[in-house]
Protein backbone atom coordinates (compact mmCIF):
# COMPACT_ATOMS: atom_id res chain seq x y z
CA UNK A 1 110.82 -33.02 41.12
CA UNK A 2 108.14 -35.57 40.24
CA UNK A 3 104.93 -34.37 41.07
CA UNK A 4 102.22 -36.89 42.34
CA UNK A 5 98.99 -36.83 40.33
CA UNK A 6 97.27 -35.21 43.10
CA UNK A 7 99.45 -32.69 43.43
CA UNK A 8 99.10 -32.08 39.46
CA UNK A 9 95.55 -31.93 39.96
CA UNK A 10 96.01 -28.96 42.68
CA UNK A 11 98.20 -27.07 40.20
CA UNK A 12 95.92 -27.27 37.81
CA UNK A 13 92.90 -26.60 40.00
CA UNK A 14 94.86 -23.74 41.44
CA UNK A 15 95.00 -22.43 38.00
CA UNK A 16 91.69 -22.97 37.10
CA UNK A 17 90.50 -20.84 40.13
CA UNK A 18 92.92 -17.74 39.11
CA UNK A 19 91.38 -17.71 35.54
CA UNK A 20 88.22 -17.20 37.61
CA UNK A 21 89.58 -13.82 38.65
CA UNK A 22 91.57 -12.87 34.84
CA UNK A 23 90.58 -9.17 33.68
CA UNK A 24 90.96 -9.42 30.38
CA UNK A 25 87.94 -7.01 29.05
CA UNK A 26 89.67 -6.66 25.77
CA UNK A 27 90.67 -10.04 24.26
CA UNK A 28 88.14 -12.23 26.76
CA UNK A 29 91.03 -14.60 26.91
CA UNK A 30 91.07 -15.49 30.58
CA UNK A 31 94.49 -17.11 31.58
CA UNK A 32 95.14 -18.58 35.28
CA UNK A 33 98.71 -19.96 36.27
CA UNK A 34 99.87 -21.62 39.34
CA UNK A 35 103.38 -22.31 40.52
CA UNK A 36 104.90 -24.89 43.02
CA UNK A 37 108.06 -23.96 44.90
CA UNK A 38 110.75 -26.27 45.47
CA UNK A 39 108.99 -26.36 49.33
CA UNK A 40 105.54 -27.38 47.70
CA UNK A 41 104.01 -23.97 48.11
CA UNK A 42 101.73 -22.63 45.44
CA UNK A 43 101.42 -19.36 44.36
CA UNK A 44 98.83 -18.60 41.76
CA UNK A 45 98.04 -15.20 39.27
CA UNK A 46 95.55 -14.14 36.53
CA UNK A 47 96.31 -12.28 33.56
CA UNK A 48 95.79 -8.40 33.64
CA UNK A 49 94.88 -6.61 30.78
CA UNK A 50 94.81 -2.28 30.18
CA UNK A 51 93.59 -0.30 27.37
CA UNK A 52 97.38 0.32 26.55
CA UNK A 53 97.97 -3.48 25.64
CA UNK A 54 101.71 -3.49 26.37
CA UNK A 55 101.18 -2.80 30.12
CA UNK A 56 99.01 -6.11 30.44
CA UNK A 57 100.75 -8.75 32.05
CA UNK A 58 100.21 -12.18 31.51
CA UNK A 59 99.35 -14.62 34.60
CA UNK A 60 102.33 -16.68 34.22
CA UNK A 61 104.39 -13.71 35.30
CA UNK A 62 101.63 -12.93 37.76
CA UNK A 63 102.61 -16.60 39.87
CA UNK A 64 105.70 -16.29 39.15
CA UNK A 65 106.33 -12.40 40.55
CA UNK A 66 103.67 -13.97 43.66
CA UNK A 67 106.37 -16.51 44.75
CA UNK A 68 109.06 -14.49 44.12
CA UNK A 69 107.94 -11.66 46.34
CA UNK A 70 107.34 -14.07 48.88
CA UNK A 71 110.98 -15.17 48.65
CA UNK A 72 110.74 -18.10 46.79
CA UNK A 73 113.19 -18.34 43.81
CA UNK A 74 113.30 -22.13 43.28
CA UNK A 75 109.71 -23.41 41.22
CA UNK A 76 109.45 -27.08 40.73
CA UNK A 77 106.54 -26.95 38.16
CA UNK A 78 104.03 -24.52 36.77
CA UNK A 79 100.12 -25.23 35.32
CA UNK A 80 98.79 -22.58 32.90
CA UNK A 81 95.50 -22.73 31.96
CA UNK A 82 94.06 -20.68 29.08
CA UNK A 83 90.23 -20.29 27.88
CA UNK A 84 90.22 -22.30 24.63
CA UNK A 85 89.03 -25.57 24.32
CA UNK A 86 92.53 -26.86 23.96
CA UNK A 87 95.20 -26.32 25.89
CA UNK A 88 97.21 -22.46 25.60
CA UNK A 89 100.48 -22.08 25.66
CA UNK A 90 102.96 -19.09 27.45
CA UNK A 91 104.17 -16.42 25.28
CA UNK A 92 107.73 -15.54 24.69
CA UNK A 93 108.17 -12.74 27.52
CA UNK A 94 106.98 -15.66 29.91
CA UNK A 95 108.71 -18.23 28.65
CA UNK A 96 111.86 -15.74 29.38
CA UNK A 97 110.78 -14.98 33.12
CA UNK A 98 109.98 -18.58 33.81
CA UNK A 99 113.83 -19.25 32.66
CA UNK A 100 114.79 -17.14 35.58
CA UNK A 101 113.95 -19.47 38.13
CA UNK A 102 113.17 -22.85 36.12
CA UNK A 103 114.97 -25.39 35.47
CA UNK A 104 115.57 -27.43 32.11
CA UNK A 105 113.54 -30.46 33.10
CA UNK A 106 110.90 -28.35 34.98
CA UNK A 107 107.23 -29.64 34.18
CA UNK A 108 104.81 -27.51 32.91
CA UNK A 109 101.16 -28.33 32.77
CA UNK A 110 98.98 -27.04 30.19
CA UNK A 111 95.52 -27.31 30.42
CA UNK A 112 92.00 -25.75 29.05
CA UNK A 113 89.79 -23.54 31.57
CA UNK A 114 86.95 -26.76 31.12
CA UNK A 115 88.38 -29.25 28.88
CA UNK A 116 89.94 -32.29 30.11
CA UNK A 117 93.08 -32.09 27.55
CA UNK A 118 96.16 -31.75 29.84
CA UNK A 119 99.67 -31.69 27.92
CA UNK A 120 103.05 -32.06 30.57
CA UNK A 121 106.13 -31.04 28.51
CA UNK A 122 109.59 -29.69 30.05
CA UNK A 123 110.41 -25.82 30.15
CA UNK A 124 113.08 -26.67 27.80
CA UNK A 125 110.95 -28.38 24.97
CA UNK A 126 108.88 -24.81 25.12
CA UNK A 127 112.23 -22.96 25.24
CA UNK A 128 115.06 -24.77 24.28
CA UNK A 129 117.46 -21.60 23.67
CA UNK A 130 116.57 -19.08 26.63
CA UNK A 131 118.90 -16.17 26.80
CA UNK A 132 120.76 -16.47 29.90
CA UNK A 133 123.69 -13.84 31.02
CA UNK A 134 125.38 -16.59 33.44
CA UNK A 135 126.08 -18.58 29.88
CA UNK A 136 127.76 -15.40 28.20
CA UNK A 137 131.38 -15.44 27.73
């Protein structure tokens, strides 16, 4: 799905608004994502952090678990927006959850909380190897 750049402009504005809301006490890192569904509905999540640092969550997943719960299973293109001065980037365990329901080609729209940097790349340039049990002999 091509996305118009108005559309990529409410991704990443969706984004931007979720970081807004990011608890991250610990590392001060605030992360927003926002998903589009196949449909065009977005779904958006901040990251989450806890004192125990392997229960945080990361907002990628946050969107993503959004849609999901909503029904949707399909995503046509994800923004993440991170609070550097460049764009950030998802970590592994999100790449892996966004392979669930992404495909190759899928866009995804990195961007700085204030910056005006945005890089577009395809899920499979970030992860071009993603485990996947349907591939498994």
């Amino acid at each position: 799905m091509n996305l118009l750049p108005q559309q990529i402009d409410e991704l990443i504005g969706a984004a931007r608004k979720a970081a807004a809301n990011a608890y991250c006490r610990y590392s001060k890192f605030a992360v927003g994502a926002a998903v589009m569904t196949s449909d065009g509905t977005l779904f958006s999540g901040c990251n989450v952090e806890n004192a125990s640092y392997g229960l945080t969550i990361c907002a990628e997943r946050v969107a993503i678990t959004q849609a999901v719960s909503k029904g949707h299973r399909s995503l046509a293109a994800i923004a993440i927006v991170g609070g550097t001065d460049s764009p950030a980037y998802p970590c592994g365990a999100c790449l892996q959850v966004m392979s669930e329901f992404c495909e190759r080609h899928m866009p995804v729209y990195l961007a700085s909380l204030e910056g005006k940097e945005i890089q577009s790349l395809k899920f499979n340039e970030l992860l071009p190897l993603a485990f996947d049990l349907s591939e498994q002999n």
